[in-house]
Protein backbone atom coordinates (compact mmCIF):
# COMPACT_ATOMS: atom_id res chain seq x y z
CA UNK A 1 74.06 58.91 79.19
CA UNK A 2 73.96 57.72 83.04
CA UNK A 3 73.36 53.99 82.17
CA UNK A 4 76.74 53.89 79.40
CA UNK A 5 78.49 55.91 81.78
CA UNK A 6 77.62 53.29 84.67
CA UNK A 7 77.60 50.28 82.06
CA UNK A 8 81.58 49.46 83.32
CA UNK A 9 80.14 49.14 86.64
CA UNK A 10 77.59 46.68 85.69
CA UNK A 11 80.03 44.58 84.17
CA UNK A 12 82.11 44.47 86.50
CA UNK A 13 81.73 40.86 87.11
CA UNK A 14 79.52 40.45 90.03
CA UNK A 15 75.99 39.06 89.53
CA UNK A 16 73.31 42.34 89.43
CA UNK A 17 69.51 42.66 90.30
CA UNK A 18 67.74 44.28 87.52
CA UNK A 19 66.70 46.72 90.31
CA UNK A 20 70.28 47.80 90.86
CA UNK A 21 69.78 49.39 87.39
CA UNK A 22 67.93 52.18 85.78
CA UNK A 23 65.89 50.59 83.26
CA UNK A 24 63.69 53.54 82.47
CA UNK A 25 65.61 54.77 79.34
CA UNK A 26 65.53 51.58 77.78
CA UNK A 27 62.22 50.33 75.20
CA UNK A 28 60.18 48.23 76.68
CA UNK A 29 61.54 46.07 74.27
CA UNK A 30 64.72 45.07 75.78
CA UNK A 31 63.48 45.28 79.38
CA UNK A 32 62.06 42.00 79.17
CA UNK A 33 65.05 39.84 78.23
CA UNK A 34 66.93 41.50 80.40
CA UNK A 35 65.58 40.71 83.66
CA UNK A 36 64.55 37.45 82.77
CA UNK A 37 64.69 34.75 85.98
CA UNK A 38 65.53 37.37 88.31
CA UNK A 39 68.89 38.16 87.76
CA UNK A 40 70.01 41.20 85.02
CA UNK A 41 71.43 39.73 81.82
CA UNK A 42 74.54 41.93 81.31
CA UNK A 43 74.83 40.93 77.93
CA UNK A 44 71.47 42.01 76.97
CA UNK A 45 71.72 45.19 79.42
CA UNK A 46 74.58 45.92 77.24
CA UNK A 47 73.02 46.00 73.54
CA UNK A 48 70.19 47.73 75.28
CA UNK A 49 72.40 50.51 76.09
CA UNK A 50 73.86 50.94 72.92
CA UNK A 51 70.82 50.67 71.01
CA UNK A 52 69.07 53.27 73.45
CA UNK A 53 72.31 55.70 72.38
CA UNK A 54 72.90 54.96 69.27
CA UNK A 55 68.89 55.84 69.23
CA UNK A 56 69.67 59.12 71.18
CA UNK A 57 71.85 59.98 68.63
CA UNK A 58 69.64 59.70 65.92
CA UNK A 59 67.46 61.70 67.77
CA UNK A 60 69.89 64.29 68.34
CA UNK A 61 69.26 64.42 71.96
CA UNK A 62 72.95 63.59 72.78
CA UNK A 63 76.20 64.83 70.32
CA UNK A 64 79.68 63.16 69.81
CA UNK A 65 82.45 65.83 70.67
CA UNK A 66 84.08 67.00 67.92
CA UNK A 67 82.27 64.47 65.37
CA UNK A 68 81.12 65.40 61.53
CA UNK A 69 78.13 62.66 61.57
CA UNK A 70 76.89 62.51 65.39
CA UNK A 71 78.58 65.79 66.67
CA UNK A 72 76.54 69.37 67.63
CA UNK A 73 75.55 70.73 64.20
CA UNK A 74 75.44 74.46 66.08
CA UNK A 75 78.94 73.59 66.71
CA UNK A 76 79.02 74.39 62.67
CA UNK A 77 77.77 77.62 62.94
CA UNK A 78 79.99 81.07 61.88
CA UNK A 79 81.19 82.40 64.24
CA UNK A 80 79.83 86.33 64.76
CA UNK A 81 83.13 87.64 63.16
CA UNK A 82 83.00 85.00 59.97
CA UNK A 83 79.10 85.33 59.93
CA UNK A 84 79.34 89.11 59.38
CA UNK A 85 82.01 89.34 56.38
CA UNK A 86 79.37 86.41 54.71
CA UNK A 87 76.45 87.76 55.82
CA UNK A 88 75.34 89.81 53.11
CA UNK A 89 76.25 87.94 49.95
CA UNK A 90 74.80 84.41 51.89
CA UNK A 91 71.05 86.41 52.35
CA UNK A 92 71.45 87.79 48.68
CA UNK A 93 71.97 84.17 47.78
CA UNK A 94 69.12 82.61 49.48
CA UNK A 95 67.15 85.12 48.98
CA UNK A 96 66.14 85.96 52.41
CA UNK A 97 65.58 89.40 54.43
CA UNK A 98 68.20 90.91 56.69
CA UNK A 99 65.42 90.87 59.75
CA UNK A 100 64.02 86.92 60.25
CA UNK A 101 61.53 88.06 62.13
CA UNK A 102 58.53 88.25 59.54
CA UNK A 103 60.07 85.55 57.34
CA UNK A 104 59.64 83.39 60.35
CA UNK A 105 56.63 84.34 61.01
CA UNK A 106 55.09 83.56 57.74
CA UNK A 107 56.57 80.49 57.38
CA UNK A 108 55.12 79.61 60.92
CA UNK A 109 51.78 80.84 59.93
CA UNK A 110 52.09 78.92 56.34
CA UNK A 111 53.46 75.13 58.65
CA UNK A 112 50.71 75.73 61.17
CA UNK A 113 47.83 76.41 58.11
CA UNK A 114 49.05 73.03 55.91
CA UNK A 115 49.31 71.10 59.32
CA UNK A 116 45.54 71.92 60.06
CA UNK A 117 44.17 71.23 56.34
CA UNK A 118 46.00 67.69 56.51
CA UNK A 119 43.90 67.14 59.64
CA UNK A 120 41.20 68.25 58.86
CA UNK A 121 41.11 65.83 55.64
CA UNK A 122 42.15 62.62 58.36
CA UNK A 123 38.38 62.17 59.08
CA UNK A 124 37.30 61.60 55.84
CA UNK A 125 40.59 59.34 54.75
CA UNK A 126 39.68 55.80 55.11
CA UNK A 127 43.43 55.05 53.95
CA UNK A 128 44.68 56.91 56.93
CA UNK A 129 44.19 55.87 60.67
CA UNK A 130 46.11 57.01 63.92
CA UNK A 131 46.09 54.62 67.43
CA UNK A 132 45.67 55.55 70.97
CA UNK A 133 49.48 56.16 70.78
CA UNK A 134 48.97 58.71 68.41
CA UNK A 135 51.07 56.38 65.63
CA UNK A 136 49.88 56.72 61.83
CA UNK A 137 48.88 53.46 59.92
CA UNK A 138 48.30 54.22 56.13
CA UNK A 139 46.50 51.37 54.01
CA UNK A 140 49.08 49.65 51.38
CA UNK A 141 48.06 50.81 47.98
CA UNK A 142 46.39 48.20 45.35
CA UNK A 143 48.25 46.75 43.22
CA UNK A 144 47.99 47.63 39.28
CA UNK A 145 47.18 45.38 36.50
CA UNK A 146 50.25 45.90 33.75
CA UNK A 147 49.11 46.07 30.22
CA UNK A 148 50.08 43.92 28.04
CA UNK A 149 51.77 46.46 25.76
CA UNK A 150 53.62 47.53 28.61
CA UNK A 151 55.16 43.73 29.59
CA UNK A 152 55.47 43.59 25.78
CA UNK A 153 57.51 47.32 25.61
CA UNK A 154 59.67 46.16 28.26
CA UNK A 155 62.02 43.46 26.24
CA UNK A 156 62.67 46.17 23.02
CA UNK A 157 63.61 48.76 25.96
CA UNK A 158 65.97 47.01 27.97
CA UNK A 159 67.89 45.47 24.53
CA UNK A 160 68.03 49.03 23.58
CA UNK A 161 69.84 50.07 27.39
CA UNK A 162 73.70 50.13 27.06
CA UNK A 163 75.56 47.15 28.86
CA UNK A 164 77.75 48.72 31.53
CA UNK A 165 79.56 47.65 34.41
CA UNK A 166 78.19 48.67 37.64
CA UNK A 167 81.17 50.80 38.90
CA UNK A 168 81.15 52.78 35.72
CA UNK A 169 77.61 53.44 37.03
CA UNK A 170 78.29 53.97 40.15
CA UNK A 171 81.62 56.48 38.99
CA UNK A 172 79.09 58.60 36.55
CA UNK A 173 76.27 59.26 39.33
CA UNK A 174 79.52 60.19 41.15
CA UNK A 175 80.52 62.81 38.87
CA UNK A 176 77.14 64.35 39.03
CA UNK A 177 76.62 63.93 42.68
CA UNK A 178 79.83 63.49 44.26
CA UNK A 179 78.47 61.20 46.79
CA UNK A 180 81.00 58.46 46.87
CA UNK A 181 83.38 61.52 48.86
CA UNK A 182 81.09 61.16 51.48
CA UNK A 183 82.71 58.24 52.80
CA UNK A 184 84.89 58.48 55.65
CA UNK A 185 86.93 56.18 57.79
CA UNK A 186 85.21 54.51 60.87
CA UNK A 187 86.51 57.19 63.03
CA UNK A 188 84.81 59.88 61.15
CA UNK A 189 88.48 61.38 60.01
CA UNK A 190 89.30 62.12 56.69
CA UNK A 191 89.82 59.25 54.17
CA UNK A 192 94.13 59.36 53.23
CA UNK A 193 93.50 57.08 50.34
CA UNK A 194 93.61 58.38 46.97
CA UNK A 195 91.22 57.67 44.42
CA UNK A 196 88.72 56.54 47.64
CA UNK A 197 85.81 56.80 44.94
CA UNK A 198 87.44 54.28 42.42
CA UNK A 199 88.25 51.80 44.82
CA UNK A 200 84.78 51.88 46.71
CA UNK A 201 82.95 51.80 43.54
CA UNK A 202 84.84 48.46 42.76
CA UNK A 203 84.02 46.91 46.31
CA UNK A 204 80.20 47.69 45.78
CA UNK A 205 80.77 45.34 42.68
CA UNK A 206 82.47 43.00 44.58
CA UNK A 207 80.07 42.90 47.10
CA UNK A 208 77.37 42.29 44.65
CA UNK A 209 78.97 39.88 42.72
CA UNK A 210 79.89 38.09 45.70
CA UNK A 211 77.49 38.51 49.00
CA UNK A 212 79.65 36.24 51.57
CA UNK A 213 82.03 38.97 51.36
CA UNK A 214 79.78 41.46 52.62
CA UNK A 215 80.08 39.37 56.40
């Protein structure tokens, strides 16, 4: 958050030192171009600093203000008033205790106990290694020989499938999942268009049909 809010500064104009700049909250990554010949790339300092929030974000070590995707999900939370007149029919519901205290407790107790037998197995996994940096590597599985009755099963099947178009598709998992509603305008506000899922599922066709477009 200190390098975007200083980022105007560094553009400014004026040719920068990297050392004028904190660099510590950027990957190693982009510290390299950055400083390269002595004198800070502003260009690259820039990308660095989005990437390093848009990161942060992801993270959710900083929140957007009043936003549905990046903003505080406590912000979310009932209020004590609301919370109270739900309470009771939300714990029925989900089937959980008035008092958290020992449901927390045993789900602690049943994390920490799966989180132990997965390590202790580690040793033994030759598909499974972690580095100095503590980062797992898993071995890529082996490839399976297909039958033959299965490459020959495969024509029958798909002449048997139902030719559809893909937005019909796309409309039907809709109905089930309700997913295309999820899409919102760039500034997070509610979509005013109406029938938004109709005229998205026909762009995703359009897209497809056509990849330049997606530029």
């Amino acid at each position: 958050m200190a390098a975007l809010t200083a980022l105007p500064k560094v553009l400014d104009g004026r040719k920068k030192d990297p050392s004028e700049v904190d660099l510590s909250g950027l990957s190693p990554a982009w510290q390299r171009p950055i400083g390269t010949a002595g004198e800070l790339d502003r260009r690259a300092y820039t990308v660095a600093v989005m990437d390093a929030v848009h990161r942060a974000l992801r993270h959710r070590d900083i929140f957007v203000v009043g936003g549905r995707r990046w903003g505080d999900p406590r912000a979310r939370l009932l209020s004590d008033p609301a919370w109270q007149a739900t309470k009771n029919e939300t714990l029925r519901a989900l089937q959980l205790p008035d008092e958290p205290t020992e449901h927390l407790a045993g789900v602690r107790h049943s994390l920490d106990a799966r989180y132990r037998e997965a390590a202790d197995q580690l040793a033994d996994n030759p598909a499974v290694r972690i580095d100095e940096a503590g980062k797992v590597h898993l071995s890529p599985l082996e490839a399976k020989t297909i039958p033959e009755s299965l490459t020959q099963l495969r024509t029958p099947v798909s002449a048997m499938l139902p030719r559809v178009d893909l937005p019909d598709v796309l409309l039907e998992v809709h109905s089930w999942t309700g997913f295309l509603s999820e899409f919102s305008h760039v500034s997070e506000a509610s979509a005013r268009m109406g029938q938004l899922d109709v005229s998205v599922a026909l762009y995703v066709k359009l897209v497809v049909s056509h990849p330049v477009l997606s530029y």
